[in-house]
C-alpha atoms as a PDB file:
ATOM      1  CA  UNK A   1     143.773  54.726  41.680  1.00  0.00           C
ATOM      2  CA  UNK A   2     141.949  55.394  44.406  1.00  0.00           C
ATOM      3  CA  UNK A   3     139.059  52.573  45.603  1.00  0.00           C
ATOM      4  CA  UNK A   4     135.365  52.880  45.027  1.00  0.00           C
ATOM      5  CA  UNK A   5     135.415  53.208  49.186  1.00  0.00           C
ATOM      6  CA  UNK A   6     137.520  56.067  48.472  1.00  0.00           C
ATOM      7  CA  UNK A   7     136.327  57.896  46.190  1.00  0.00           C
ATOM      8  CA  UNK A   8     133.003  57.365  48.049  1.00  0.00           C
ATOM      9  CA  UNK A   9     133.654  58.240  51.070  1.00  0.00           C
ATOM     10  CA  UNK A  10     135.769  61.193  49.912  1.00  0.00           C
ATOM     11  CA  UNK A  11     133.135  62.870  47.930  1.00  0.00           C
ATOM     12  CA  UNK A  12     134.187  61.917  44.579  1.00  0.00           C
ATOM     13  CA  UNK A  13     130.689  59.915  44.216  1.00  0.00           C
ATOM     14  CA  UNK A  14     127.753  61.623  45.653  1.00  0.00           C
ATOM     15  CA  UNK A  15     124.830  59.371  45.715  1.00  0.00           C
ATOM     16  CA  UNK A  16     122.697  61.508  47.367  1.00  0.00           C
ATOM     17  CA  UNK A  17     124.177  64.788  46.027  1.00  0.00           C
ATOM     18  CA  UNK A  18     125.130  65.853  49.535  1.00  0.00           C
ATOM     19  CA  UNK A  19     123.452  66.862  52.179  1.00  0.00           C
ATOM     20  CA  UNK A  20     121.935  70.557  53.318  1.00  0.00           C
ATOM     21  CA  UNK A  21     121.224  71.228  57.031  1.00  0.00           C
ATOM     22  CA  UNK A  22     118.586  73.942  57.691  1.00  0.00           C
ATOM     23  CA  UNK A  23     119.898  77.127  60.088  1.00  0.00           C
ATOM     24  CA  UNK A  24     117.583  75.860  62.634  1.00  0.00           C
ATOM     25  CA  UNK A  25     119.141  71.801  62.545  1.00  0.00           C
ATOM     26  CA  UNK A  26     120.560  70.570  65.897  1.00  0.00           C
ATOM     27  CA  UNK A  27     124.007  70.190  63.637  1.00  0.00           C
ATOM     28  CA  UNK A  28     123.853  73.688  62.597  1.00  0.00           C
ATOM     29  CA  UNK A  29     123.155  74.957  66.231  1.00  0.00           C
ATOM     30  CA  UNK A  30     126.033  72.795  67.403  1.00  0.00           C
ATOM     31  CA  UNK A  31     128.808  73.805  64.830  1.00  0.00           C
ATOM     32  CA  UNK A  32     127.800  77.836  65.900  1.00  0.00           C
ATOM     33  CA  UNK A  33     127.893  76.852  69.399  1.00  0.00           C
ATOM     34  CA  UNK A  34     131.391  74.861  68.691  1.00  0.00           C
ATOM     35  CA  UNK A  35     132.468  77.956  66.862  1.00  0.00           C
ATOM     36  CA  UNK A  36     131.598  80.293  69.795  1.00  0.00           C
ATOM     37  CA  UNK A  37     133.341  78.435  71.957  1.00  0.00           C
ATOM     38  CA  UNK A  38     136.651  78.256  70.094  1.00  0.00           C
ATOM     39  CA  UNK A  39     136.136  82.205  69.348  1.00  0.00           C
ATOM     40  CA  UNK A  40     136.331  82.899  73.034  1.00  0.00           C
ATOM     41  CA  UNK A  41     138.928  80.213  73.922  1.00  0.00           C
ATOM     42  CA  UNK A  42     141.472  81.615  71.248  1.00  0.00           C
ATOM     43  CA  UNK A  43     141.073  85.027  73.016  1.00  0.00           C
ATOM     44  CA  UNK A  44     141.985  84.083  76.154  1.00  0.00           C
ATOM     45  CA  UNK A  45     145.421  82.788  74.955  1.00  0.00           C
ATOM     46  CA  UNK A  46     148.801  83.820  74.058  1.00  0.00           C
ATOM     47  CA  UNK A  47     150.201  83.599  70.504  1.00  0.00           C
ATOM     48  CA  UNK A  48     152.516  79.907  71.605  1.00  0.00           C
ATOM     49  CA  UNK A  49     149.834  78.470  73.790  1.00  0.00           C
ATOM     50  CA  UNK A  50     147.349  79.276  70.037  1.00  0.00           C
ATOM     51  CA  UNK A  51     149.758  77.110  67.899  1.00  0.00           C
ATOM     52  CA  UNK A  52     149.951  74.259  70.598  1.00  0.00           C
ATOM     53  CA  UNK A  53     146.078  73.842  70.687  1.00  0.00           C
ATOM     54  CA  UNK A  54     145.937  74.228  66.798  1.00  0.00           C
ATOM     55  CA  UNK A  55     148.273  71.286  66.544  1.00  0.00           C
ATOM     56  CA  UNK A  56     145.844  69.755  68.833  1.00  0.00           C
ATOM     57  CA  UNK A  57     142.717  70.829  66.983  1.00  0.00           C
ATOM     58  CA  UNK A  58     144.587  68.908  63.902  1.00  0.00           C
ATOM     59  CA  UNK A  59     145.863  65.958  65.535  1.00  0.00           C
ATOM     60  CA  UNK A  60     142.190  65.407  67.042  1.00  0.00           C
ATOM     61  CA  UNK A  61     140.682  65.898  63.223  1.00  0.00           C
ATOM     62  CA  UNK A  62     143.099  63.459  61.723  1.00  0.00           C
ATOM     63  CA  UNK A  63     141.897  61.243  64.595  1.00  0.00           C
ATOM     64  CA  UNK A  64     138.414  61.597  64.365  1.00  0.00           C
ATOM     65  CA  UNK A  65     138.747  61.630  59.819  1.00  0.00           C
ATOM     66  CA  UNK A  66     140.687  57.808  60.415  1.00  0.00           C
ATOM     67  CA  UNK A  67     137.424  56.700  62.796  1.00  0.00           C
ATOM     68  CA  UNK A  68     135.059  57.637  60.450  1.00  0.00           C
ATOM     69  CA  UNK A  69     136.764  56.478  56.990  1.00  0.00           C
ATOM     70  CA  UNK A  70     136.899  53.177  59.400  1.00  0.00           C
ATOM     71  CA  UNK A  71     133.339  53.569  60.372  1.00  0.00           C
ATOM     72  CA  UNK A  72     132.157  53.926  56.451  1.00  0.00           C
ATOM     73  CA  UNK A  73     134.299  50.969  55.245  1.00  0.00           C
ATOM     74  CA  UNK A  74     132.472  48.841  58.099  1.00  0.00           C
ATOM     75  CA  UNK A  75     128.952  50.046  57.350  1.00  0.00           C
ATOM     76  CA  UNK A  76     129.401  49.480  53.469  1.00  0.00           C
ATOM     77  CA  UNK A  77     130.460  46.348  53.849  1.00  0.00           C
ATOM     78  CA  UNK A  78     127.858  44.897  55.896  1.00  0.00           C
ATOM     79  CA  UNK A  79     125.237  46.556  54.170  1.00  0.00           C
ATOM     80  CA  UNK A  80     126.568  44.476  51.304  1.00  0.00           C
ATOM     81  CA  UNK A  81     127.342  41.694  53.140  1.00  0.00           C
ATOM     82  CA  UNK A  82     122.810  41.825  53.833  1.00  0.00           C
ATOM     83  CA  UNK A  83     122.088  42.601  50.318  1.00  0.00           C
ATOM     84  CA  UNK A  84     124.277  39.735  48.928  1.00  0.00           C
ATOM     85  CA  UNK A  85     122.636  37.319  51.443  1.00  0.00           C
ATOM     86  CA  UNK A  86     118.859  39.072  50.315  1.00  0.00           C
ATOM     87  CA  UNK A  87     119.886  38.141  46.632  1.00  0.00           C
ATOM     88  CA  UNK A  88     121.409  34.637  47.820  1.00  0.00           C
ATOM     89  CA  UNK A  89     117.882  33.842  49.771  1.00  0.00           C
ATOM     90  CA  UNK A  90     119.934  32.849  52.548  1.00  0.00           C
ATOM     91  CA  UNK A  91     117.147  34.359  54.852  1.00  0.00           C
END
């Protein structure tokens, strides 16, 4: 079973029933850009040098999906950590 963390952080639990980014949004601007610029790198190279920098592309998102699950877990906790101390009237 996974943890309420988990199943949080995966999507399982959407508090805020997830979040919609205009076509004009810097994100939305920056993931076309980002796309762009893969487009016309993966044109400019050969069918073994593709698969080497997909491994890469995954390697860096399995990275990147650890630092964030890491980042959530951190921020959860301490914004419990101030609520329980808020309810305590440790202030």
């Amino acid at each position: 079973m996974l943890s309420i963390f988990e199943e949080l952080y995966n999507g399982n639990i959407q508090p805020t029933g997830g979040r919609v980014h205009s076509q004009n949004s810097p994100f939305v601007q920056a993931a076309k850009q980002k796309q762009e610029n893969y487009d016309k790198l993966m044109a400019t190279l050969g069918k073994r040098e593709k698969r080497q920098f997909k491994r890469y592309c995954k390697a860096q998102s399995n990275i990147e999906e650890i630092m964030r699950y890491g980042a959530f877990c951190y921020a959860l906790k301490f914004g419990i950590g101030l609520m329980t101390e808020v309810y305590a009237d440790e202030l």
